[in-house]
C-alpha atoms as a PDB file:
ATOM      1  CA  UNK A   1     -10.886 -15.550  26.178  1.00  0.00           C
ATOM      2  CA  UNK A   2     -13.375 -17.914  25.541  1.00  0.00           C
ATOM      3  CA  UNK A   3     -15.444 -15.462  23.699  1.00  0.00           C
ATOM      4  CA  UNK A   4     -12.360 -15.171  21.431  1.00  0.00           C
ATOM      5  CA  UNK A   5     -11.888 -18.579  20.940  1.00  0.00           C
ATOM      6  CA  UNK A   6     -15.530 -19.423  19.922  1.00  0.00           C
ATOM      7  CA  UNK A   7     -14.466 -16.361  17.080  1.00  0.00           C
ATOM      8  CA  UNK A   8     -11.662 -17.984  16.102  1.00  0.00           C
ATOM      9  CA  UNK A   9     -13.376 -20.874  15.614  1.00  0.00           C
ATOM     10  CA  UNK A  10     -16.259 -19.742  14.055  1.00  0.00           C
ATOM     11  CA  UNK A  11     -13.897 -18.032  11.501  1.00  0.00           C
ATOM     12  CA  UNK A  12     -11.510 -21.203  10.850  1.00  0.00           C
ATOM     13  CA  UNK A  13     -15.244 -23.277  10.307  1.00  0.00           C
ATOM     14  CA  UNK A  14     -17.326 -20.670   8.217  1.00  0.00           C
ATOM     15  CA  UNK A  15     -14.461 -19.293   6.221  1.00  0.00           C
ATOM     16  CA  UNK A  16     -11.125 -20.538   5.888  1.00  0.00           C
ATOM     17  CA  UNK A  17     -12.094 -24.352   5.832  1.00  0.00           C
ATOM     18  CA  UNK A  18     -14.286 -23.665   2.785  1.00  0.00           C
ATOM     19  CA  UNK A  19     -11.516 -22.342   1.092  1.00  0.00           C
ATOM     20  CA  UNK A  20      -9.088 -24.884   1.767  1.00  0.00           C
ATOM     21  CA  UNK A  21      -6.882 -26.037  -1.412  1.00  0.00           C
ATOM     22  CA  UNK A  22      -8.553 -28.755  -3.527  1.00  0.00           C
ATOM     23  CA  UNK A  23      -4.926 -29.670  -5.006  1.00  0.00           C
ATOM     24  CA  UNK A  24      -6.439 -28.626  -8.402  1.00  0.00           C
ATOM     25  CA  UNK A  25      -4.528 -28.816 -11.268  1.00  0.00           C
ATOM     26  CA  UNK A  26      -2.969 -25.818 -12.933  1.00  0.00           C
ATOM     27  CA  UNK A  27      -5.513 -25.421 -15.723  1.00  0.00           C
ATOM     28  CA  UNK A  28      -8.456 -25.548 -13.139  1.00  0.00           C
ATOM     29  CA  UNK A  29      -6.824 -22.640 -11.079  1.00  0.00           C
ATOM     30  CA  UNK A  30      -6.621 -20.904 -14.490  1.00  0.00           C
ATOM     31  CA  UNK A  31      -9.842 -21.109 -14.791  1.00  0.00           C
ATOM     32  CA  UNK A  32     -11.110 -19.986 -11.390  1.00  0.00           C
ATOM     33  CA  UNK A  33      -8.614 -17.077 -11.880  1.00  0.00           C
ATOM     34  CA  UNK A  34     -10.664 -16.010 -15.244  1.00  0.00           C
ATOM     35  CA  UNK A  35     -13.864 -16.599 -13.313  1.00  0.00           C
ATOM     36  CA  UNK A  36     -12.934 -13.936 -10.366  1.00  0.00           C
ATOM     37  CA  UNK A  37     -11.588 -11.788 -12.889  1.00  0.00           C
ATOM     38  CA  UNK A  38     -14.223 -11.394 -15.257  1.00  0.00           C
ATOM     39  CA  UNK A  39     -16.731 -10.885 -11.974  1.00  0.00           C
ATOM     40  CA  UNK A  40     -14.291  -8.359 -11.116  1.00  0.00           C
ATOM     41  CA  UNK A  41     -14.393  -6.230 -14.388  1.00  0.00           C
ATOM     42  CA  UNK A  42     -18.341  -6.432 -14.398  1.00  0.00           C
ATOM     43  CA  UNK A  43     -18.417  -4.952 -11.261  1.00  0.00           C
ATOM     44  CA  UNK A  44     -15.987  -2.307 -12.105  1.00  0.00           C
ATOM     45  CA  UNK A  45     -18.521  -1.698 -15.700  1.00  0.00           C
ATOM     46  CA  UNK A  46     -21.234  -1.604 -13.048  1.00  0.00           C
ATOM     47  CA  UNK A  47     -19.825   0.783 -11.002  1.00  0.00           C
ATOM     48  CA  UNK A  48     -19.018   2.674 -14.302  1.00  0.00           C
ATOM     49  CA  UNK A  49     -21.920   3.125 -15.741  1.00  0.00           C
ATOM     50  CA  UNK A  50     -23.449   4.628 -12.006  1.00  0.00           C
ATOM     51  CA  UNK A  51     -20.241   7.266 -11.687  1.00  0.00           C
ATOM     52  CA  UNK A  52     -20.333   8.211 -15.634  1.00  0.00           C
ATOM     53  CA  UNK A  53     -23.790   9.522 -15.017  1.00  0.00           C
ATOM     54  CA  UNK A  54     -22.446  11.614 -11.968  1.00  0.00           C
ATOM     55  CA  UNK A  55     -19.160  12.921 -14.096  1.00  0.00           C
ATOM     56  CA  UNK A  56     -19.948  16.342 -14.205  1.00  0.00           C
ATOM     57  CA  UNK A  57     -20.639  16.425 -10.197  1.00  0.00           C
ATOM     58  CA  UNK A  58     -17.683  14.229  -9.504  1.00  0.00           C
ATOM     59  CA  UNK A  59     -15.445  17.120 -11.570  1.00  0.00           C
ATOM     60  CA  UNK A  60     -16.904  19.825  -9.582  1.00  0.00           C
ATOM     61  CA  UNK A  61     -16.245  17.774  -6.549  1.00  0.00           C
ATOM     62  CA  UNK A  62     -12.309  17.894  -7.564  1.00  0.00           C
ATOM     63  CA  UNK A  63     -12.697  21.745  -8.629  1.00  0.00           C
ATOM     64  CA  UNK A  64     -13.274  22.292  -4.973  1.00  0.00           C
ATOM     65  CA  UNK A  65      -9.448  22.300  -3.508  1.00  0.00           C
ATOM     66  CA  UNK A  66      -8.999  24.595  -6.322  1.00  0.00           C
ATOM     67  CA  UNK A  67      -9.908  27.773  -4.277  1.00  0.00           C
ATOM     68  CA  UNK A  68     -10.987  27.137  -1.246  1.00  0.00           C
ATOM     69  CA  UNK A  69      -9.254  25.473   1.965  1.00  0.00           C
ATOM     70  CA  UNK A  70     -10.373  22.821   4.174  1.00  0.00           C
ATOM     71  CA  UNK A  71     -10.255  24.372   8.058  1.00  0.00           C
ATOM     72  CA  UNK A  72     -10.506  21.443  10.661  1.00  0.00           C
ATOM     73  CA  UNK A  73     -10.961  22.972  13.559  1.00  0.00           C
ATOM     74  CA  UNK A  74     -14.726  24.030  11.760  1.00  0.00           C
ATOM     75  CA  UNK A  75     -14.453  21.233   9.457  1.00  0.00           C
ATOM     76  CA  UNK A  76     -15.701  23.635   6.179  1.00  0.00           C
ATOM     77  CA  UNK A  77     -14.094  24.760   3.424  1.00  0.00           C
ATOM     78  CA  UNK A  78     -13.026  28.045   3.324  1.00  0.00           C
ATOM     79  CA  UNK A  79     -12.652  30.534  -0.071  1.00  0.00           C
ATOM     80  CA  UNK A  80      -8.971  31.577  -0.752  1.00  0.00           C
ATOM     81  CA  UNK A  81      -8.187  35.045  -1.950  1.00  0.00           C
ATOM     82  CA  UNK A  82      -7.286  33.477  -5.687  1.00  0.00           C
ATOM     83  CA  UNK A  83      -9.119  35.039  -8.382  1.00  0.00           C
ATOM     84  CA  UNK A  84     -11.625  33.378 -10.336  1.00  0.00           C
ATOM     85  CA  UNK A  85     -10.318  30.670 -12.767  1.00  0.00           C
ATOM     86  CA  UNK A  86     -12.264  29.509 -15.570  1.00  0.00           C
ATOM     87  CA  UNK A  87     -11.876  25.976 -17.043  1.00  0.00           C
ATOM     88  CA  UNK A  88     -11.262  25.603 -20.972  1.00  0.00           C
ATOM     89  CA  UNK A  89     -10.685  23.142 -22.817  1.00  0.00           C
ATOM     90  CA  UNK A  90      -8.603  22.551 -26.269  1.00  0.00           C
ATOM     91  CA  UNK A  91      -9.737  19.562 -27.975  1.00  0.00           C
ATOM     92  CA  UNK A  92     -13.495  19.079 -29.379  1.00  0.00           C
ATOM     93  CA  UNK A  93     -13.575  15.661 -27.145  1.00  0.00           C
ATOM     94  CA  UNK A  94     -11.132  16.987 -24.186  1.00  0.00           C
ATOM     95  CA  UNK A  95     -13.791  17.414 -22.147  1.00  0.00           C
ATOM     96  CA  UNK A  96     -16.078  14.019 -22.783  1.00  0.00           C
ATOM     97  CA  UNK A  97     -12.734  12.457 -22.479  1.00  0.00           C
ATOM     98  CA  UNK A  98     -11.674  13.410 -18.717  1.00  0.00           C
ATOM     99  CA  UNK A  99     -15.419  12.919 -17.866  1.00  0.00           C
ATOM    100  CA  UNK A 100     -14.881   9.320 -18.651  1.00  0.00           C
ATOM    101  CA  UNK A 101     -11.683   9.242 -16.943  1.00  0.00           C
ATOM    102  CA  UNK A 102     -13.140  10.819 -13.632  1.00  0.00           C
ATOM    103  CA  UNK A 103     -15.845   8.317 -13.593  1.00  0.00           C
ATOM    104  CA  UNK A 104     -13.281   5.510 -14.434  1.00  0.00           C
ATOM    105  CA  UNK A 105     -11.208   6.358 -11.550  1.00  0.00           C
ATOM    106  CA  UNK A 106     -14.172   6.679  -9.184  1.00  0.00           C
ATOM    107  CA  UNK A 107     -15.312   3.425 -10.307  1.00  0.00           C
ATOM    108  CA  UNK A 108     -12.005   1.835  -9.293  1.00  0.00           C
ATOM    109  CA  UNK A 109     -12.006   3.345  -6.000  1.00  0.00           C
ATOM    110  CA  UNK A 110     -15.364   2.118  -5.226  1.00  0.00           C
ATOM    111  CA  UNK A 111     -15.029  -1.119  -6.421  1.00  0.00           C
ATOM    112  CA  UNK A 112     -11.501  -1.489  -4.410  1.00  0.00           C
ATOM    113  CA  UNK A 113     -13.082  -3.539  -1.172  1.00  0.00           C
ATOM    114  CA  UNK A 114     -14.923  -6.493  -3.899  1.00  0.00           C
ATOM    115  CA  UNK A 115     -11.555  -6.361  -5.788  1.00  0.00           C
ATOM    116  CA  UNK A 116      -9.179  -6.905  -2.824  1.00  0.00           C
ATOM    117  CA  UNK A 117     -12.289  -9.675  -1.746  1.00  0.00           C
ATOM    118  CA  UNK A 118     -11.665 -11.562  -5.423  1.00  0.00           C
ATOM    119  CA  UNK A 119      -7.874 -11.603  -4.598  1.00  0.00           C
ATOM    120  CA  UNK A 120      -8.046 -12.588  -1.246  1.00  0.00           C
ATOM    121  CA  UNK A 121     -10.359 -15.488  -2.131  1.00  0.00           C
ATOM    122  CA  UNK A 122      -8.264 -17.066  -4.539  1.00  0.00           C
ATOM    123  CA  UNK A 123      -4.807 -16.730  -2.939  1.00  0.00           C
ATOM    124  CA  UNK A 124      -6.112 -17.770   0.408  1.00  0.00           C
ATOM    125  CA  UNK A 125      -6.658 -21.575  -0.372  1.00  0.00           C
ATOM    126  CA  UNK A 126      -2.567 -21.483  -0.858  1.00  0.00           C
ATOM    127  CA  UNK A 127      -1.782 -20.148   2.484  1.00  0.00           C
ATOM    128  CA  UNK A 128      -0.851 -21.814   6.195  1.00  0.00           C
ATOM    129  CA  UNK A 129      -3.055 -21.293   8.947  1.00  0.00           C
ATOM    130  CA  UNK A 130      -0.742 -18.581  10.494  1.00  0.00           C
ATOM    131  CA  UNK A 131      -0.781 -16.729   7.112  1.00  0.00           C
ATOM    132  CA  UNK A 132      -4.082 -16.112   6.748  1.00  0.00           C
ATOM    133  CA  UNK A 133      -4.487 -14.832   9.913  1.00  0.00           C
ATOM    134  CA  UNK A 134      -2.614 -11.752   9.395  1.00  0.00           C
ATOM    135  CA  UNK A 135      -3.398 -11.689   5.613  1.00  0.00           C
ATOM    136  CA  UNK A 136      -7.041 -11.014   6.196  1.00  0.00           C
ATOM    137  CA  UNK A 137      -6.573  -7.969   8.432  1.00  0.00           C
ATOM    138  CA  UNK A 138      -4.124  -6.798   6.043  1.00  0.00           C
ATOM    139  CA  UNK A 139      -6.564  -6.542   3.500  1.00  0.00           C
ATOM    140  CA  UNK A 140      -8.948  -4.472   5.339  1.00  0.00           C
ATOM    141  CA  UNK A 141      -6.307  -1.950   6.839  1.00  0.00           C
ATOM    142  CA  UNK A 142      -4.765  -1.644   2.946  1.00  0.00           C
ATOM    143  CA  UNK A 143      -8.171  -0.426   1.842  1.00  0.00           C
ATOM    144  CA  UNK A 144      -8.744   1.464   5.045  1.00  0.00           C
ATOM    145  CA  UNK A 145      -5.531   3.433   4.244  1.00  0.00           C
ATOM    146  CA  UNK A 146      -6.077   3.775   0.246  1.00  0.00           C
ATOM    147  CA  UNK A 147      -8.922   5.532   1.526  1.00  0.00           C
ATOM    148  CA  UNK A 148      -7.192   7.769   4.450  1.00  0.00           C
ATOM    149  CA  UNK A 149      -4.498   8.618   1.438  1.00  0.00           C
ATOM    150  CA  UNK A 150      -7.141   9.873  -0.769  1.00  0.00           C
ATOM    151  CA  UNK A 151      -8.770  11.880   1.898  1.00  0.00           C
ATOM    152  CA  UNK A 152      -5.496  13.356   3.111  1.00  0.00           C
ATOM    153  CA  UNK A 153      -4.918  14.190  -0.181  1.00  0.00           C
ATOM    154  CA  UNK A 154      -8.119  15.749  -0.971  1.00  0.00           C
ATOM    155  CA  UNK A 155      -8.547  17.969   2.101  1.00  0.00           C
ATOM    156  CA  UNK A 156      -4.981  18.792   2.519  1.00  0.00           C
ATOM    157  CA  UNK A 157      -2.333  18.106   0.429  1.00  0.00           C
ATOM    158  CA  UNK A 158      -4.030  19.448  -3.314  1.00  0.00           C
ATOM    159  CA  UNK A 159      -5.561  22.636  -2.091  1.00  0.00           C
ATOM    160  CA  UNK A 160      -2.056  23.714  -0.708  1.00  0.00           C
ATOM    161  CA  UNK A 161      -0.388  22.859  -3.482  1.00  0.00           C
ATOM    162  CA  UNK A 162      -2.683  24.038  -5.928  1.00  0.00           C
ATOM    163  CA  UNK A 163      -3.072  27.486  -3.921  1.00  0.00           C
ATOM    164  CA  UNK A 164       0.640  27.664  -3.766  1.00  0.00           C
ATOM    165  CA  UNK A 165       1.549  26.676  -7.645  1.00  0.00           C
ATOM    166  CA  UNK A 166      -1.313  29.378  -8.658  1.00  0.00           C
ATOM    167  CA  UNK A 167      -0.439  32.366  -6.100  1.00  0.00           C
ATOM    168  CA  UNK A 168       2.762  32.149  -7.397  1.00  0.00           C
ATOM    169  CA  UNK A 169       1.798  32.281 -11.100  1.00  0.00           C
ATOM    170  CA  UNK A 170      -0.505  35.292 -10.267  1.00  0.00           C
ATOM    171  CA  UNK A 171       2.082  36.871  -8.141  1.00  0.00           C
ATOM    172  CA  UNK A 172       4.562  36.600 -11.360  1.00  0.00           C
ATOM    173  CA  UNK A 173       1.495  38.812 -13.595  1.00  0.00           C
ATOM    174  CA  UNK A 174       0.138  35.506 -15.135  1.00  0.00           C
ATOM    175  CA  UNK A 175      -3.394  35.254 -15.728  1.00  0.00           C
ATOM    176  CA  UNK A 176      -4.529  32.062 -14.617  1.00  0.00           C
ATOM    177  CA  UNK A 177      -6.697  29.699 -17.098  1.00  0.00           C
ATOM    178  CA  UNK A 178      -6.193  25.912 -16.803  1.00  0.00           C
ATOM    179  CA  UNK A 179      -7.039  23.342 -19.327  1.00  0.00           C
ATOM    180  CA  UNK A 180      -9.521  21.016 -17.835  1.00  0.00           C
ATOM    181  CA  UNK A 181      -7.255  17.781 -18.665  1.00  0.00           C
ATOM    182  CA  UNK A 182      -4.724  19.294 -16.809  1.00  0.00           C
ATOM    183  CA  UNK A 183      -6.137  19.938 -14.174  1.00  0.00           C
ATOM    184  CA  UNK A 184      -7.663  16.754 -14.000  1.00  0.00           C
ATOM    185  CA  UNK A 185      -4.705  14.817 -14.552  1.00  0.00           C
ATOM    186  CA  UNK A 186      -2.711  16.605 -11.779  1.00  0.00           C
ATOM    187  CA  UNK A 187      -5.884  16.368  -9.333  1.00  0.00           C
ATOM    188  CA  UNK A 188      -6.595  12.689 -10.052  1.00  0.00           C
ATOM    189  CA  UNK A 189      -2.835  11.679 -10.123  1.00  0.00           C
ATOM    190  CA  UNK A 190      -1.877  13.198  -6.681  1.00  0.00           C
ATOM    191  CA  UNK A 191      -4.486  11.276  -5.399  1.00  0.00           C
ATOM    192  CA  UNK A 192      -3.444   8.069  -6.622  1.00  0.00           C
ATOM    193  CA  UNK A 193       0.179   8.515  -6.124  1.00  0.00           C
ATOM    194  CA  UNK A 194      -1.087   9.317  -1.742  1.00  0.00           C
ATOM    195  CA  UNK A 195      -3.417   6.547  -1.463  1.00  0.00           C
ATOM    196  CA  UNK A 196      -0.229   4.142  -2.329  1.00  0.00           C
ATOM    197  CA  UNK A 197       2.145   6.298  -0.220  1.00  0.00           C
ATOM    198  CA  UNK A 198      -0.532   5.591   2.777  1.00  0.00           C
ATOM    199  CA  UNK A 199       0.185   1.369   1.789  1.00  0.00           C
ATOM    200  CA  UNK A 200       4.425   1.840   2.292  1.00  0.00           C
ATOM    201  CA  UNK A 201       4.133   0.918   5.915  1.00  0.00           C
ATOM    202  CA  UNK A 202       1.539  -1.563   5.525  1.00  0.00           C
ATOM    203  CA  UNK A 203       3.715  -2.919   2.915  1.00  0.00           C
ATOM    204  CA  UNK A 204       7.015  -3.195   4.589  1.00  0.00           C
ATOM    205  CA  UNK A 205       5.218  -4.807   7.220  1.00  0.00           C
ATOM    206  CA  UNK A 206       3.603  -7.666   5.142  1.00  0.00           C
ATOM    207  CA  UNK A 207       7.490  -8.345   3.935  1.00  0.00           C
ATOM    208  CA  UNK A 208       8.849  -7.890   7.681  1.00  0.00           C
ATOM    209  CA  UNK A 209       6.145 -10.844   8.780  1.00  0.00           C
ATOM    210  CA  UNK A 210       6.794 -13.326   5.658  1.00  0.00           C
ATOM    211  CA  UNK A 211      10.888 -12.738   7.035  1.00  0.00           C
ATOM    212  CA  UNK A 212      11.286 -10.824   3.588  1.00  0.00           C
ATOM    213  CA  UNK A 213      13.053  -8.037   5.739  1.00  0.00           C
ATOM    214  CA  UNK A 214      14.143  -6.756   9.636  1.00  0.00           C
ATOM    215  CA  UNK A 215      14.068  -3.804  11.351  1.00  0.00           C
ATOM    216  CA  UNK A 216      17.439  -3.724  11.602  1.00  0.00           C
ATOM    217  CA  UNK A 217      17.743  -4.043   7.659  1.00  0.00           C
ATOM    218  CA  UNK A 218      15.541  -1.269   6.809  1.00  0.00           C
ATOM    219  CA  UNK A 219      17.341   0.880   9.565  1.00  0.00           C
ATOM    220  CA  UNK A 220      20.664  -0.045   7.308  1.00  0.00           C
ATOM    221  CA  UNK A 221      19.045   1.147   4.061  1.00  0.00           C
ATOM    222  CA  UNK A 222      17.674   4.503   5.985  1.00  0.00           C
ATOM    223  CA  UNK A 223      19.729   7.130   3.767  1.00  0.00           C
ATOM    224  CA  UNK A 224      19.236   5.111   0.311  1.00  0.00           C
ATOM    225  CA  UNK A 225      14.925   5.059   1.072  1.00  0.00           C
ATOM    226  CA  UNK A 226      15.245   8.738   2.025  1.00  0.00           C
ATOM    227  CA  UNK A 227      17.462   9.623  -1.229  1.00  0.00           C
ATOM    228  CA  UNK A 228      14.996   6.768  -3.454  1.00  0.00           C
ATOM    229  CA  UNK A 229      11.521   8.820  -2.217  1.00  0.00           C
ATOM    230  CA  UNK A 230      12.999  11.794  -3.720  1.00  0.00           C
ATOM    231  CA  UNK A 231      13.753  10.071  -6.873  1.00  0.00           C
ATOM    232  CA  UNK A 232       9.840   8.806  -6.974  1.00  0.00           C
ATOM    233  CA  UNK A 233       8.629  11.537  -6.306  1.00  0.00           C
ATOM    234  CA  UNK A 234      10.489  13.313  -9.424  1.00  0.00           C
ATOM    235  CA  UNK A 235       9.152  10.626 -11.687  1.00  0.00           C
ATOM    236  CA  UNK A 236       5.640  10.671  -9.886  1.00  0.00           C
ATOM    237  CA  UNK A 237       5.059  14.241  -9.756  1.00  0.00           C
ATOM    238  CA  UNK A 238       3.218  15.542 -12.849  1.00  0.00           C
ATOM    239  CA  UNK A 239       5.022  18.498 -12.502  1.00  0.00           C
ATOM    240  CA  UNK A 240       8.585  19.285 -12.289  1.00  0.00           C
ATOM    241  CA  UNK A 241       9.035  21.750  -9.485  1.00  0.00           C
ATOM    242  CA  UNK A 242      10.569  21.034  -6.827  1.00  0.00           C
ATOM    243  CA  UNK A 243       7.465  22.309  -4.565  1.00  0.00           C
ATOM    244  CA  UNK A 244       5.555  19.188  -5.498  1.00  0.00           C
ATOM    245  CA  UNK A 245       8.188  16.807  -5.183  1.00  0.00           C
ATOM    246  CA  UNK A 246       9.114  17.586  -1.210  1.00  0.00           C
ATOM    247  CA  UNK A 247       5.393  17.077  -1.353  1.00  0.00           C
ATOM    248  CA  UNK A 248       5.365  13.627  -2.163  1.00  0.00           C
ATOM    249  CA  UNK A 249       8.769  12.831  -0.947  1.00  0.00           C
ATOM    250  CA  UNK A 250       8.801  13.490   2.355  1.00  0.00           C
ATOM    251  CA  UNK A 251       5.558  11.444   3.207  1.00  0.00           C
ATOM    252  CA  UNK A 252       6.787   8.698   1.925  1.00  0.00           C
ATOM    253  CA  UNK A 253      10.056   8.653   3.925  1.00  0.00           C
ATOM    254  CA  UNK A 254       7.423   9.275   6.951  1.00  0.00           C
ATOM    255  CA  UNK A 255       5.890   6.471   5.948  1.00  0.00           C
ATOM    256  CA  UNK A 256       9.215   4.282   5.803  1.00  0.00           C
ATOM    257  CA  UNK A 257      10.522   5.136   9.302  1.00  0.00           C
ATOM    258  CA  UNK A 258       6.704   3.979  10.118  1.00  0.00           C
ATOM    259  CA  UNK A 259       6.885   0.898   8.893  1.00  0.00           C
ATOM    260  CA  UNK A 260      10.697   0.269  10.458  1.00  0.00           C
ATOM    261  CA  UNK A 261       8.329   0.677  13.798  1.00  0.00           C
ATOM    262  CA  UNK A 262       5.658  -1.655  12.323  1.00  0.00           C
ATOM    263  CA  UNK A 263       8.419  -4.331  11.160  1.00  0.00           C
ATOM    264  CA  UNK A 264       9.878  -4.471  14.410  1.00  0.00           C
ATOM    265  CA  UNK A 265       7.033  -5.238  16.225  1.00  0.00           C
ATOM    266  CA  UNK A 266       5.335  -7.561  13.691  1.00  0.00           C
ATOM    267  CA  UNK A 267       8.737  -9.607  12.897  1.00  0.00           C
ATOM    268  CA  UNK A 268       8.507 -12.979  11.929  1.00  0.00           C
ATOM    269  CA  UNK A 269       8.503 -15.378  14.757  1.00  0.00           C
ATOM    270  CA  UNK A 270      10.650 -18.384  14.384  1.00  0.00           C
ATOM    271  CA  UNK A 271       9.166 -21.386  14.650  1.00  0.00           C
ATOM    272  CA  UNK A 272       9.613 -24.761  16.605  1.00  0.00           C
ATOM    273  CA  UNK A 273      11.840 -26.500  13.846  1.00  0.00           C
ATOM    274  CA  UNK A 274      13.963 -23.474  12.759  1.00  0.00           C
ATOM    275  CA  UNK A 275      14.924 -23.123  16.981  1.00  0.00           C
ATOM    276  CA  UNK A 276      16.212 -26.841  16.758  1.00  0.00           C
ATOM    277  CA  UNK A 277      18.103 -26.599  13.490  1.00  0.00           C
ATOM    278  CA  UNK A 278      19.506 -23.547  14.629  1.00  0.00           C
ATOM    279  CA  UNK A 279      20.850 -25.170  17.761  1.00  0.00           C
ATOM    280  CA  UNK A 280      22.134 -27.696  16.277  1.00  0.00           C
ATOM    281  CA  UNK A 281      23.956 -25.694  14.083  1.00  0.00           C
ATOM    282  CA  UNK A 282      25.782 -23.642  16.533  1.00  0.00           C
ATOM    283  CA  UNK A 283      29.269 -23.967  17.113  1.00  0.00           C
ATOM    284  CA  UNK A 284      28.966 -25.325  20.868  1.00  0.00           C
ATOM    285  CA  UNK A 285      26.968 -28.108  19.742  1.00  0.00           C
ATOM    286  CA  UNK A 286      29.333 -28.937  16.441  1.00  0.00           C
ATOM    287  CA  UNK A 287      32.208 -28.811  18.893  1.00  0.00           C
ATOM    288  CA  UNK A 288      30.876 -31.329  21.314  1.00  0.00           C
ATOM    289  CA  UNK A 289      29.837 -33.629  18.368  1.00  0.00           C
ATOM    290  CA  UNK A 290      33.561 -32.903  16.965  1.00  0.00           C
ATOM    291  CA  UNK A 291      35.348 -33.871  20.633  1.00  0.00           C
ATOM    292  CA  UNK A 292      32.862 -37.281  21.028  1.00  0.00           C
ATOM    293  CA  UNK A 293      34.015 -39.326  18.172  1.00  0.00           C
ATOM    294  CA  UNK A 294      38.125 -38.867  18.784  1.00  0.00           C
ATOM    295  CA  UNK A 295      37.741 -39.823  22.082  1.00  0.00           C
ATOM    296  CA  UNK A 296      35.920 -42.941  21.870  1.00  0.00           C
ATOM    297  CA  UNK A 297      38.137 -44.084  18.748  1.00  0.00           C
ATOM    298  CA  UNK A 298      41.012 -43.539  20.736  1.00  0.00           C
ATOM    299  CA  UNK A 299      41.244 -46.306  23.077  1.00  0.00           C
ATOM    300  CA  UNK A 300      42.352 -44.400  26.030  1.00  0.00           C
ATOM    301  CA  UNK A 301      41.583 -40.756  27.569  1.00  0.00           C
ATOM    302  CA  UNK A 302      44.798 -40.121  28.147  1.00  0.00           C
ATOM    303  CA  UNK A 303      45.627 -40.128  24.469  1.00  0.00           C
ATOM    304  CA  UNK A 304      43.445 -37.370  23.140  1.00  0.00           C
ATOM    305  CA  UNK A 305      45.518 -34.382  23.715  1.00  0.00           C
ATOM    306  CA  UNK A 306      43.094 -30.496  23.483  1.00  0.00           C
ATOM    307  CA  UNK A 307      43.198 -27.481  21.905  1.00  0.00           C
ATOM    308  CA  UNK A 308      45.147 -25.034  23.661  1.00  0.00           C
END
């Protein structure tokens, strides 16, 4: 315990007392927030300029869930029994193009812990004590499971799907060529779309601790989340079978009775003032203030008659 103390007060003294609100004036926050943000988008350029040189082995990198699956028990990928499939593309720039978006993607995901740093810094001088205390830790799970998304997507989810959509297509006499921008769109946005599906529970329980929502309200809303994850997913999935959108769907319904769990362990606590308001408020005490001022005005006991 006192170990943990001397942390908490080490952390309250080197960090969140240096970034305690300065009152400044609207203009001055302004500024600070175009200060952060153009750090943030040279780091981003920096990051950039280090993946776009790496674009061609970042692309091969997402060609891999294409035919071969990920085994964990040996932890190696494993060739399917898919044909080969060669890559075209259909556009003199197509291919220049996704290059740049690859290495713009990777960029971002790289650059996500400084970014979520940058925000943290400048909402944190607007915060109570008890806010940031659960605000920092959120910060570091939500990139910890951006992260776990995009791996479970990556090892798991994409070569399934992919080995399913193109089995089929072979099955049906099809001879399989993919456009390179299609197959990096649907690689890159499956991954996007999972790293925010792993953020739902983390999400609902931010809202559950700011007394945004309960347990027992999400519990109430159970059949409309499970019928609104299907409707994402048919606006998230880049394509419109219904393969892909169970896919996405039913995660993130797992991911909603997760964060009914989280919620109802990390509920907002009331505090001190709310408990006294709220006993004041309640009907035992309004009918004992109600039954004090009729009898004294009336002169005599006897003369107040009750409520039967």
């Amino acid at each position: 315990m006192a170990e943990q103390s001397k942390i908490t007060k080490w952390m309250q003294d080197k960090v969140f007392n240096p970034l305690e609100d300065k009152k400044m004036p609207v203009m001055q926050h302004l500024f600070e927030f175009q200060a952060r943000l153009t750090k943030t988008v040279v780091v981003v350029a920096l990051f950039f300029v280090g993946t776009f040189f790496y674009a061609d082995t970042l692309v091969q990198w997402l060609r891999i869930p294409l035919q071969n699956m990920f085994v964990p028990g040996s932890l190696e990928w494993v060739p399917t029994d898919l044909p080969k499939i060669p890559f075209i593309f259909l556009s003199p720039a197509e291919a220049l193009w996704q290059n740049l978006k690859v290495a713009a993607l990777f960029a971002l995901v790289l650059a996500t812990p400084y970014i979520l740093w940058e925000i943290w810094a400048f909402v944190v001088p607007g915060l109570h004590v008890q806010e940031r205390r659960f605000v920092a830790p959120f910060v570091a799970i939500s990139a910890v499971a951006f992260y776990s998304g995009l791996g479970f997507c990556f090892f798991f989810v994409l070569p399934f799907a992919l080995n399913f959509l193109i089995s089929y297509g072979v099955k049906a006499g099809f001879i399989p060529q993919i456009s390179i921008a299609s197959y990096v769109g649907f690689a890159l946005w499956f991954l996007v779309v999972f790293g925010l599906i792993f953020e739902v529970p983390l999400a609902l329980t931010l809202m559950a601790k700011l007394g945004w929502v309960d347990a027992p309200f999400l519990k109430k809303y159970r059949k409309w989340a499970f019928l609104g994850a299907f409707l994402f997913a048919a606006l998230l999935t880049p394509t419109p079978d219904p393969f892909n959108q169970c896919l996405m769907a039913l995660p993130m319904y797992f991911f909603y009775e997760v964060g009914i769990i989280s919620a109802g362990f990390f509920k907002k606590k009331p505090e001190a003032g709310e408990e006294e308001k709220t006993a004041a408020s309640s009907p035992a005490s309004k009918g004992t203030g109600a039954l004090q001022p009729q009898t004294a005005t009336g002169g005599h006991d006897d003369d107040y008659v009750g409520v039967p």
